[in-house]
N, C-alpha and C. Protein backbone atom coordinates (compact mmCIF):
# COMPACT_ATOMS: atom_id res chain seq x y z
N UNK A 1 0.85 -1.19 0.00
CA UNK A 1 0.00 0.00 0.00
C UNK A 1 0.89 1.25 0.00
N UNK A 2 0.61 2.62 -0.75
CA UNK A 2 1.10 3.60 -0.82
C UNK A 2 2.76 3.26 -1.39
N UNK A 3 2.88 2.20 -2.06
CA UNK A 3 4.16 2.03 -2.64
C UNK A 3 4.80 3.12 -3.50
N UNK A 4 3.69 3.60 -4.26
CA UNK A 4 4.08 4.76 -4.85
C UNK A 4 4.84 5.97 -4.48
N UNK A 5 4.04 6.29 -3.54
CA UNK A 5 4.97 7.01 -2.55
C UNK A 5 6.40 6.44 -1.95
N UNK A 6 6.19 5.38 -0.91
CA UNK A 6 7.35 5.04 -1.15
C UNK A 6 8.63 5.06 -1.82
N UNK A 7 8.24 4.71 -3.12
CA UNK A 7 9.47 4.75 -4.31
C UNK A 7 9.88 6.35 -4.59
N UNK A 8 9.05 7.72 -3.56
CA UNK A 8 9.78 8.76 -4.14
C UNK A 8 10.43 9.48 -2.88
N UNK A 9 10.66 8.76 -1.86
CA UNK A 9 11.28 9.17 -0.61
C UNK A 9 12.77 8.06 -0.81
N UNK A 10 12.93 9.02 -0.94
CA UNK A 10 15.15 8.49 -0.88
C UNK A 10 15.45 8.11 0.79
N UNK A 11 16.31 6.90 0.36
CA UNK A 11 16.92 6.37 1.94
C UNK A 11 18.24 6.84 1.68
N UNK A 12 19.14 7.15 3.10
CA UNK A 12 20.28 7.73 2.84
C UNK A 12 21.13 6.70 4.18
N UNK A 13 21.85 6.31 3.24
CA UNK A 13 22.11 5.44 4.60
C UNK A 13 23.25 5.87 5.34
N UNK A 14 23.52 5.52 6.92
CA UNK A 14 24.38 6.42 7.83
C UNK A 14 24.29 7.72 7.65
N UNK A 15 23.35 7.97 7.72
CA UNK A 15 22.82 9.54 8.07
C UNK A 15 21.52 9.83 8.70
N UNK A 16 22.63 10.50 10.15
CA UNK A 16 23.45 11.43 10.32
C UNK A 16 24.21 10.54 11.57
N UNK A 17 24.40 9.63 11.39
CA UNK A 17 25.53 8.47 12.18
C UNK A 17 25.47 6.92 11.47
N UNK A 18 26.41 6.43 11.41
CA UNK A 18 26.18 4.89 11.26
C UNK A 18 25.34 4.07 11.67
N UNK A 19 24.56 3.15 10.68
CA UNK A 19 23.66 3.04 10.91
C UNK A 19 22.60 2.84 11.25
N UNK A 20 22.04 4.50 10.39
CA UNK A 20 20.64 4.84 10.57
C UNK A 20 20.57 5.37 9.09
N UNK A 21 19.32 4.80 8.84
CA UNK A 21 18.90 4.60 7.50
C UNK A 21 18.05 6.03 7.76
N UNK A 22 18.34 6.94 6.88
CA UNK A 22 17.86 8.57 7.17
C UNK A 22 16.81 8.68 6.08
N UNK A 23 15.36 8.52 6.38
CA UNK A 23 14.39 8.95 5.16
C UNK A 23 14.15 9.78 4.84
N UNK A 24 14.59 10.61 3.65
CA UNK A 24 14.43 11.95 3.01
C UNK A 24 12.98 12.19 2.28
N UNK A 25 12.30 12.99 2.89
CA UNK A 25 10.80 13.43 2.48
C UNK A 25 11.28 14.50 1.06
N UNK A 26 12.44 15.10 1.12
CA UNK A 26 12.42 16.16 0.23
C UNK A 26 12.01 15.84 -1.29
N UNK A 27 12.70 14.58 -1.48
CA UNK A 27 12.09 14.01 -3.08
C UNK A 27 10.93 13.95 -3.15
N UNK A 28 10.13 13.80 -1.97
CA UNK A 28 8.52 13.49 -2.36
C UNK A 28 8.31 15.09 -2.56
N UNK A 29 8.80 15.91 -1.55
CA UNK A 29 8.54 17.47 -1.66
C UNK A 29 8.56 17.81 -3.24
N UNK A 30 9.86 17.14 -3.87
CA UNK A 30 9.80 17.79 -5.02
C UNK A 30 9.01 17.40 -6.44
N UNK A 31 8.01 16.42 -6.20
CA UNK A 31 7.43 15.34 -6.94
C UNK A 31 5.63 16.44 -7.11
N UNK A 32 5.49 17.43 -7.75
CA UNK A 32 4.46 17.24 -7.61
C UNK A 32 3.06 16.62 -7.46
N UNK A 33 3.12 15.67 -8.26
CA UNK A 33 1.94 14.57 -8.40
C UNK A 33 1.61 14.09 -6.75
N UNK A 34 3.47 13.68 -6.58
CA UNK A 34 3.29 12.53 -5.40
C UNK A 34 2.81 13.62 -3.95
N UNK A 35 3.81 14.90 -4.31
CA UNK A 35 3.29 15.58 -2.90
C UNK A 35 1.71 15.74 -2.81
N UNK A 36 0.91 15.90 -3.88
CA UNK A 36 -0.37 16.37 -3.59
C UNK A 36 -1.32 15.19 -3.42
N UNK A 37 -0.83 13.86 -3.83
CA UNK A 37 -1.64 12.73 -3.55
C UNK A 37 -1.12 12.05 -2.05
N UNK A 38 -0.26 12.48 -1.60
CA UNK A 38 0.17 12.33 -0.10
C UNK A 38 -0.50 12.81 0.54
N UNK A 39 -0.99 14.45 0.47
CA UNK A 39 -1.85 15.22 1.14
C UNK A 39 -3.72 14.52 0.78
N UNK A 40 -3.81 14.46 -0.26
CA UNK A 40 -4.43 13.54 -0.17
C UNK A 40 -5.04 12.48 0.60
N UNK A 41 -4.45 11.64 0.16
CA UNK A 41 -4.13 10.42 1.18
C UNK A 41 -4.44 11.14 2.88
N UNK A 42 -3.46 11.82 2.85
CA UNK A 42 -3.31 12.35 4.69
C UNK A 42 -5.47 12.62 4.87
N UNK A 43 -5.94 13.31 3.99
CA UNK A 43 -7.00 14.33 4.52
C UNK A 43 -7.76 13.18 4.25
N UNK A 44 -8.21 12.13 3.77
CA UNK A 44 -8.96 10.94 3.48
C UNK A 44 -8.68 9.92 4.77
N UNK A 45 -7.38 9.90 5.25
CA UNK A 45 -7.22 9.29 6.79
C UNK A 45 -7.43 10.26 7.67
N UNK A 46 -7.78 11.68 7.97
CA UNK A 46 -7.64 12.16 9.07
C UNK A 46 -8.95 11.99 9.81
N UNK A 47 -9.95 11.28 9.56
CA UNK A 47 -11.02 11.38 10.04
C UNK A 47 -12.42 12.56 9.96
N UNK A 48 -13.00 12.75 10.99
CA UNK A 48 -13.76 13.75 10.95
C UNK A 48 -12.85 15.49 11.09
N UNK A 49 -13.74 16.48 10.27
CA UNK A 49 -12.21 17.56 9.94
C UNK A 49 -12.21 18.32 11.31
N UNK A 50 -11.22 18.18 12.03
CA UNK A 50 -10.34 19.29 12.99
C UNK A 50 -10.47 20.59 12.47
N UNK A 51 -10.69 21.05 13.95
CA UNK A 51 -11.14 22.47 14.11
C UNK A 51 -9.61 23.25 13.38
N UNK A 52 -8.60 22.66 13.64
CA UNK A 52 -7.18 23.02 13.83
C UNK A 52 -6.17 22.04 13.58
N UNK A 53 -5.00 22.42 12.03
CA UNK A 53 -3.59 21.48 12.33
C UNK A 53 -2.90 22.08 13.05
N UNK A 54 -1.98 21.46 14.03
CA UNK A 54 -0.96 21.41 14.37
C UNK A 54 0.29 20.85 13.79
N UNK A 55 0.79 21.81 13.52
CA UNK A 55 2.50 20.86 12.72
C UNK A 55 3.43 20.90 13.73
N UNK A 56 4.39 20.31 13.51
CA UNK A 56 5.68 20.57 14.16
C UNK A 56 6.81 20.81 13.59
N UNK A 57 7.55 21.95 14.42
CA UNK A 57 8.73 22.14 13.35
C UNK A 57 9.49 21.52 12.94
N UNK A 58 10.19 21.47 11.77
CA UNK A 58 9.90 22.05 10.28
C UNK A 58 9.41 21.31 9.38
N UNK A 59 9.31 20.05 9.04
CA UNK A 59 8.53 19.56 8.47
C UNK A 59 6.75 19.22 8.01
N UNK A 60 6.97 19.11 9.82
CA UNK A 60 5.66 19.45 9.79
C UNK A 60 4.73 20.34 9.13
N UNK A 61 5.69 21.78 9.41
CA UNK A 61 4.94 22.58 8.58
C UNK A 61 4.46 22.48 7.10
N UNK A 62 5.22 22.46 6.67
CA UNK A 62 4.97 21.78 5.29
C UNK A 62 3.64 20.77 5.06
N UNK A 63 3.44 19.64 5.45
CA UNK A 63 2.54 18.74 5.42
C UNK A 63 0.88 19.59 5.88
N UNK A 64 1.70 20.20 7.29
CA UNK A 64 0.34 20.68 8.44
C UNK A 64 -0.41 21.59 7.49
N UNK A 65 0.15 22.79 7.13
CA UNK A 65 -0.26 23.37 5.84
C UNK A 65 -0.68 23.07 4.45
N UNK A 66 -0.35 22.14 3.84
CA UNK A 66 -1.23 21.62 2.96
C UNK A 66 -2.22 20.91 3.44
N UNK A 67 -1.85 20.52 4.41
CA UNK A 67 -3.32 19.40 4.93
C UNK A 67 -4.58 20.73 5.40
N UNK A 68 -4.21 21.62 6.15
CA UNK A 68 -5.28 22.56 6.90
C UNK A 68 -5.50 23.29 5.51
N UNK A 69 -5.24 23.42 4.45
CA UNK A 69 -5.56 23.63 2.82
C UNK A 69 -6.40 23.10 2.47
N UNK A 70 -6.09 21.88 3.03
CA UNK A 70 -6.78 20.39 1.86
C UNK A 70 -8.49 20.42 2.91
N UNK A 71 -8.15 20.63 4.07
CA UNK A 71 -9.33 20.09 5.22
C UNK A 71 -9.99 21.66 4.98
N UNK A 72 -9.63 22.92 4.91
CA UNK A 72 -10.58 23.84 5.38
C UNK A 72 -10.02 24.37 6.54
N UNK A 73 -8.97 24.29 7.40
CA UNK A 73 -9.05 24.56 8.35
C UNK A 73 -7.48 25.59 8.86
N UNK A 74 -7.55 26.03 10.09
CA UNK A 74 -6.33 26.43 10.32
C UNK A 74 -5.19 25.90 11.10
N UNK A 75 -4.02 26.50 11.13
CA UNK A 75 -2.76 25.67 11.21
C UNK A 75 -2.20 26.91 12.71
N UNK A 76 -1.95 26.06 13.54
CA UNK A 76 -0.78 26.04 14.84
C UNK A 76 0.19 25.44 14.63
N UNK A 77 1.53 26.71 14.50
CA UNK A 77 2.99 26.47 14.55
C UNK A 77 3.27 25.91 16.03
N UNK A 78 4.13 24.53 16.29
CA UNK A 78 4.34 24.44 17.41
C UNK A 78 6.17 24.38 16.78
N UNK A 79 6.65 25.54 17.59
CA UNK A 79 7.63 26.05 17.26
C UNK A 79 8.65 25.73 18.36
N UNK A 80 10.44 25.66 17.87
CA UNK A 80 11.36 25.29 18.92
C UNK A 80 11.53 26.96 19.76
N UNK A 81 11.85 26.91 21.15
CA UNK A 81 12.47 27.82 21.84
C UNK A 81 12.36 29.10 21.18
N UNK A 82 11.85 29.92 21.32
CA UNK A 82 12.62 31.48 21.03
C UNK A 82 12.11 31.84 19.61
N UNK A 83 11.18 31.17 19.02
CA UNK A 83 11.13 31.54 17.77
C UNK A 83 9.42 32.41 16.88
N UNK A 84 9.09 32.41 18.11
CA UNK A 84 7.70 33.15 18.02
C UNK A 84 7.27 34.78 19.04
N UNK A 85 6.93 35.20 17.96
CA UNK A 85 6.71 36.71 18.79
C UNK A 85 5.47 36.69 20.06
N UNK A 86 5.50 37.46 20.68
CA UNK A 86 4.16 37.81 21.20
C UNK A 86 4.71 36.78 23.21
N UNK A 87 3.20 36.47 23.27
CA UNK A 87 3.13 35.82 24.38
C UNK A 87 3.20 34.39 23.65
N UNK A 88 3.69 33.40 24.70
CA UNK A 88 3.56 32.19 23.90
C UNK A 88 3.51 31.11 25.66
N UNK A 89 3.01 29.80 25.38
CA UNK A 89 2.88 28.57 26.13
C UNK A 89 3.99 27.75 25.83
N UNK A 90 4.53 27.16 26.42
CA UNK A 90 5.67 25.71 25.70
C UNK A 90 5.49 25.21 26.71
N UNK A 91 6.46 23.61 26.12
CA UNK A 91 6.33 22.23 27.87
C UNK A 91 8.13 21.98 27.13
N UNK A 92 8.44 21.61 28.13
CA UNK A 92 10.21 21.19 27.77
C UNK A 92 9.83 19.51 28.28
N UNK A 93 10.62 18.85 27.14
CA UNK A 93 10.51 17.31 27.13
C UNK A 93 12.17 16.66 27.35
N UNK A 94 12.24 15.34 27.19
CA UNK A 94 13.41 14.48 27.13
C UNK A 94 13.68 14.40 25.94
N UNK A 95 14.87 14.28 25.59
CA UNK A 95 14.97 13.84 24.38
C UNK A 95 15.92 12.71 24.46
N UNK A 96 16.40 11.87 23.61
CA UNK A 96 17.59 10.79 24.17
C UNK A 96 19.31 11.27 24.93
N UNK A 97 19.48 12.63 24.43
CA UNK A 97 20.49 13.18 24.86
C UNK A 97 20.41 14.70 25.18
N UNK A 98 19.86 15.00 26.48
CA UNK A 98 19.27 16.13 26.84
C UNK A 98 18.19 16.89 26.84
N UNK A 99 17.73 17.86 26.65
CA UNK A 99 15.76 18.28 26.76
C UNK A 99 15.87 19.50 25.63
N UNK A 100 14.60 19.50 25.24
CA UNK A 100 14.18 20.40 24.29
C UNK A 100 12.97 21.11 24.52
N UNK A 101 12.62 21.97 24.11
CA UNK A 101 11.42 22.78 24.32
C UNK A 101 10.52 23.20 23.14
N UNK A 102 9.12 22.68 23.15
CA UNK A 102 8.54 23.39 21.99
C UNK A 102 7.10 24.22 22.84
N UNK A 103 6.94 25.78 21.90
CA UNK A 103 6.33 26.51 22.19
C UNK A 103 5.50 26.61 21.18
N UNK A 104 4.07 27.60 21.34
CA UNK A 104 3.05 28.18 20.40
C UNK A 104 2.57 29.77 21.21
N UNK A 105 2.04 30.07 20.02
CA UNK A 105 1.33 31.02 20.81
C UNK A 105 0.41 30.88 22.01
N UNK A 106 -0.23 31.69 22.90
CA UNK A 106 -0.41 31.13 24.11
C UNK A 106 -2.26 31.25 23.66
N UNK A 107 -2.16 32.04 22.72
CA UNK A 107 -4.22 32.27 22.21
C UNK A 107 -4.14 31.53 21.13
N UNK A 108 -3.59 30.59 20.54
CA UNK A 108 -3.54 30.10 19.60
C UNK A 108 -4.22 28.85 18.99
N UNK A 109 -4.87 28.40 20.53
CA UNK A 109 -5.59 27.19 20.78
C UNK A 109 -7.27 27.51 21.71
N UNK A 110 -8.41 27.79 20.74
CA UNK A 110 -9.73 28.60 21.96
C UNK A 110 -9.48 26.94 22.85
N UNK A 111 -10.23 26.95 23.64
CA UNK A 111 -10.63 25.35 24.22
C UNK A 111 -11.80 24.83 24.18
N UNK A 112 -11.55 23.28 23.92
CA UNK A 112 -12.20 22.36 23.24
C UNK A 112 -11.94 22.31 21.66
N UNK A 113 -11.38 23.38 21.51
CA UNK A 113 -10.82 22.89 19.97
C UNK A 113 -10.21 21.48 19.67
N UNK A 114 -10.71 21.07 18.57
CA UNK A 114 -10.01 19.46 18.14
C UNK A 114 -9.28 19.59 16.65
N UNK A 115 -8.03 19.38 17.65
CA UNK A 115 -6.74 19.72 16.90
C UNK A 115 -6.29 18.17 16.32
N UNK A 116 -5.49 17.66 15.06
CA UNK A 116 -4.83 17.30 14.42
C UNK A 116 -3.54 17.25 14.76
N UNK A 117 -2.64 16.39 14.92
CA UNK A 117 -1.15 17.18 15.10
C UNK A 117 -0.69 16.18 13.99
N UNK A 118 0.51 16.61 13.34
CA UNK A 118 0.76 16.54 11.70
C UNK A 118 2.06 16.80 12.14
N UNK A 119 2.91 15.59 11.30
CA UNK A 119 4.43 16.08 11.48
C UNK A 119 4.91 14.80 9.73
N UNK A 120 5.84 15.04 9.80
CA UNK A 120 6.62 14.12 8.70
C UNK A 120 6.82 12.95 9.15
N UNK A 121 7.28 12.69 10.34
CA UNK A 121 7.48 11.24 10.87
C UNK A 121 7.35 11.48 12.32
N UNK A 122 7.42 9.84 12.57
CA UNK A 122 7.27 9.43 14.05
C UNK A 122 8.08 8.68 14.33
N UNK A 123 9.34 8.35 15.14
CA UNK A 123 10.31 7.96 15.20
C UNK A 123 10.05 7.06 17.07
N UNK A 124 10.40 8.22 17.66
CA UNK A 124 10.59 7.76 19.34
C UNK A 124 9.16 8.38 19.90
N UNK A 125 8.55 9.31 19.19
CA UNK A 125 7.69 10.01 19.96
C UNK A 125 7.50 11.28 20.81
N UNK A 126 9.13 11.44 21.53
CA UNK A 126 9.06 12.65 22.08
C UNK A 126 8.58 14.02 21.77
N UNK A 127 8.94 14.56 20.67
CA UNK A 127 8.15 16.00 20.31
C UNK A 127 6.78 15.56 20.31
N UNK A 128 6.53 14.70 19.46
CA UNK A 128 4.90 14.58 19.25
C UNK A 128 4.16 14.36 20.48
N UNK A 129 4.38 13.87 21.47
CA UNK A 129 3.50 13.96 22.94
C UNK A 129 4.16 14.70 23.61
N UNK A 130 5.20 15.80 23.60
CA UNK A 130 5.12 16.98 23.85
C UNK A 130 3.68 18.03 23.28
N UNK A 131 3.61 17.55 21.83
CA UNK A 131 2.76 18.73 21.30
C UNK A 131 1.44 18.30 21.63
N UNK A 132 1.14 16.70 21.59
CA UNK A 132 -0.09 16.78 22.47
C UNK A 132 -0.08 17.22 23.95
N UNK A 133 0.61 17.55 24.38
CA UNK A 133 0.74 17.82 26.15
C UNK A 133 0.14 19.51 26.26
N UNK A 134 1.52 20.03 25.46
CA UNK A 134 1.24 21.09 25.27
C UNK A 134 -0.45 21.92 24.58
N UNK A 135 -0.66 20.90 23.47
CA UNK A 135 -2.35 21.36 23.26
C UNK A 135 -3.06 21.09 24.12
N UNK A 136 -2.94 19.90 24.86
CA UNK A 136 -4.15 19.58 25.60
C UNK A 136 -4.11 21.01 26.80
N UNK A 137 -2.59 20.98 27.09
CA UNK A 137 -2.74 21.83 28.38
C UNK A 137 -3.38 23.20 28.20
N UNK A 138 -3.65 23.91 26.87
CA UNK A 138 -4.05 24.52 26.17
C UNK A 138 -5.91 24.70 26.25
N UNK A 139 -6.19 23.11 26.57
CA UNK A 139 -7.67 22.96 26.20
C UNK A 139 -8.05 22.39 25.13
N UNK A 140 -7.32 21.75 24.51
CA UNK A 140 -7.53 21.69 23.32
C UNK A 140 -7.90 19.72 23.39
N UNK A 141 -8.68 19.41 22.04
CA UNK A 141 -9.02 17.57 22.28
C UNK A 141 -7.84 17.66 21.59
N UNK A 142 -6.71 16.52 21.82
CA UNK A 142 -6.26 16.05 20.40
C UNK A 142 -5.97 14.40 20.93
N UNK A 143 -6.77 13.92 20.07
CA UNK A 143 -7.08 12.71 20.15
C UNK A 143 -6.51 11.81 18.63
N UNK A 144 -6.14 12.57 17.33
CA UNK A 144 -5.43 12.20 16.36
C UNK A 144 -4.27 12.85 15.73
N UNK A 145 -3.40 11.79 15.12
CA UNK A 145 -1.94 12.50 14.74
C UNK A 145 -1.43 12.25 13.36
N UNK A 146 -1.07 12.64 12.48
CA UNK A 146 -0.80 11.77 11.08
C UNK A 146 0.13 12.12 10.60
N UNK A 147 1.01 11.16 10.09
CA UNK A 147 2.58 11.37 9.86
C UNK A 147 2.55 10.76 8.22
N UNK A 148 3.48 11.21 7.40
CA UNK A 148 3.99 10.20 6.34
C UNK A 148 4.20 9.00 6.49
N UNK A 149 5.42 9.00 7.75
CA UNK A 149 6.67 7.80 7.79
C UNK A 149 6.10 7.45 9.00
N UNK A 150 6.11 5.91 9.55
CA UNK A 150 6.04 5.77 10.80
C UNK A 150 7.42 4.95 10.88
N UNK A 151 8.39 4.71 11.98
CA UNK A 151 9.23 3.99 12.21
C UNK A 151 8.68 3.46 13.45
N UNK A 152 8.18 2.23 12.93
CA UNK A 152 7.76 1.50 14.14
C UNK A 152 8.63 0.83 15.34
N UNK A 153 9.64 0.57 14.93
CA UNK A 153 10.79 -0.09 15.79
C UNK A 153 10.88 1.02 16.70
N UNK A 154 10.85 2.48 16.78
CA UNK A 154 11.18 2.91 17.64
C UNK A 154 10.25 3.64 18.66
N UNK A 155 9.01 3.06 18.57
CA UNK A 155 7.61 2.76 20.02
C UNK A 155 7.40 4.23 19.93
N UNK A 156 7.36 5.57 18.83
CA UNK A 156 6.56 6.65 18.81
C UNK A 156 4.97 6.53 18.59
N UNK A 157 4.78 5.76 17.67
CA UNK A 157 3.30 5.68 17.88
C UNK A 157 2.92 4.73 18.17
N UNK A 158 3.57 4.44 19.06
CA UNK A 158 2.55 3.07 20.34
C UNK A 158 2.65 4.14 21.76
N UNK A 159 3.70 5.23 21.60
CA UNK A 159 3.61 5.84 23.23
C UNK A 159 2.59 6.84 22.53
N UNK A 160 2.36 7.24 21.54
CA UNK A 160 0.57 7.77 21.02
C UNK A 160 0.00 7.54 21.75
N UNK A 161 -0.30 6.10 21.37
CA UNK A 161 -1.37 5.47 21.04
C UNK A 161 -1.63 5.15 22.79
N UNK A 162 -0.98 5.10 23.36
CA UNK A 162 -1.43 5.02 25.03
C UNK A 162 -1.40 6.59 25.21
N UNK A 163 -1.34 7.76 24.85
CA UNK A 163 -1.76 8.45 25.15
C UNK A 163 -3.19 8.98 24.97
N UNK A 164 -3.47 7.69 24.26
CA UNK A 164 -5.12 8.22 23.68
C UNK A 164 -5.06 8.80 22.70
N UNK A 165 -4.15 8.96 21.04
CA UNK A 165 -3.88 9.18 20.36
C UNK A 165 -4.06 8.24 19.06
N UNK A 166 -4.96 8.33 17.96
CA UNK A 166 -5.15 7.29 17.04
C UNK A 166 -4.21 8.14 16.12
N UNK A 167 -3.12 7.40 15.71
CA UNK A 167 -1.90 7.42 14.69
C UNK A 167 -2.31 6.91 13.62
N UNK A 168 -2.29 7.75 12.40
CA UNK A 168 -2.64 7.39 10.87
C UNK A 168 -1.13 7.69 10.48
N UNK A 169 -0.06 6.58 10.05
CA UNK A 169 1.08 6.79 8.56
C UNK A 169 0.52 6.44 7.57
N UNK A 170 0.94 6.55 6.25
CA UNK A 170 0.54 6.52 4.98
C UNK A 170 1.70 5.07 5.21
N UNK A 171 3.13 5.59 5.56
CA UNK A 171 4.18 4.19 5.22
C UNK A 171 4.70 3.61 6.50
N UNK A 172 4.94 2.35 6.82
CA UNK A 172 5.40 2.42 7.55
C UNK A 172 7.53 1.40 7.34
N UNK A 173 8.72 1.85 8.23
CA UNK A 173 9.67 1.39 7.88
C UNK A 173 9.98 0.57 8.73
N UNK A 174 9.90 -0.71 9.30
CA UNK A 174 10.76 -1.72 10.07
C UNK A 174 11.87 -1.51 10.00
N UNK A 175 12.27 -2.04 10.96
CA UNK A 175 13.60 -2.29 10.97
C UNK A 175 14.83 -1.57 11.22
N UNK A 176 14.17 0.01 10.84
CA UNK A 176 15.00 0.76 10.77
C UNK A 176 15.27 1.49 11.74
């Protein structure tokens, strides 16, 4: 399923250490056909349409934005440290080698809004149940998440999915 796609995301292998098989979304970026039947695809799995995407930086954006295109709807930057004007909310998480922080605006979410969160992949999970933490703490439902890539070997969307999170990938990569 979604082989097509598949065949336009480049593997790079040992990158950005030995290996790790590094999946490059940019070829699909540059594929028109394939990018817009991805989005596609994404807005046909997202379920009933969200009030609100959420992306995450930087990829995310990309996807979150064509998808809140494709759905009708609007898009929340959940942005790293320092990179948004105004007043803003963030939660600081683990990461495997030290902590990171992602922020949004702090009105950026009314409550009870049912948000989407949208990223390129799902790997370990950490940002992405940061950004549900951070919406929920917000007020916000987010109860679904949808990625391109899932890398299942590394338990991001199974620590979702116990968060009460239904995870839609289009692909998924074993092994890797």
């Amino acid at each position: 399923m979604h082989d097509d796609l598949r065949a336009l995301i480049r593997t790079i292998p040992d990158y950005p250490k030995p290996g790790i098989q590094f999946r490059d979304i940019t070829t699909l970026l540059l594929d028109e056909a394939g990018f817009a039947v991805t989005i596609q695809r994404m807005a046909s799995a997202a379920g009933p349409r969200p009030d609100l995407i959420a992306g995450i930086e930087a990829r995310g954006f990309v996807f979150g934005a064509a998808l809140a295109q494709s759905l009708g709807c609007g898009l929340v930057l959940l942005r790293k440290r320092n990179k948004l004007p105004g007043r803003v909310t963030g939660i600081n998480y683990a990461l495997e080698y030290g902590h990171d922080r992602i922020e949004m605006h702090a009105d950026a979410v009314p409550p009870g809004a049912r948000v989407l969160l949208v990223d390129d992949l799902i790997a370990t999970g950490g940002t992405a149940l940061a950004g549900v933490q951070l919406l929920r703490d917000a007020g916000a439902v987010v109860d679904r998440a949808a990625f391109v890539i899932d890398l299942p070997d590394l338990g991001g969307a199974g620590r979702l999915r116990a968060a009460n999170v239904q995870v839609n990938a289009l692909l998924a990569y074993a092994g890797d």
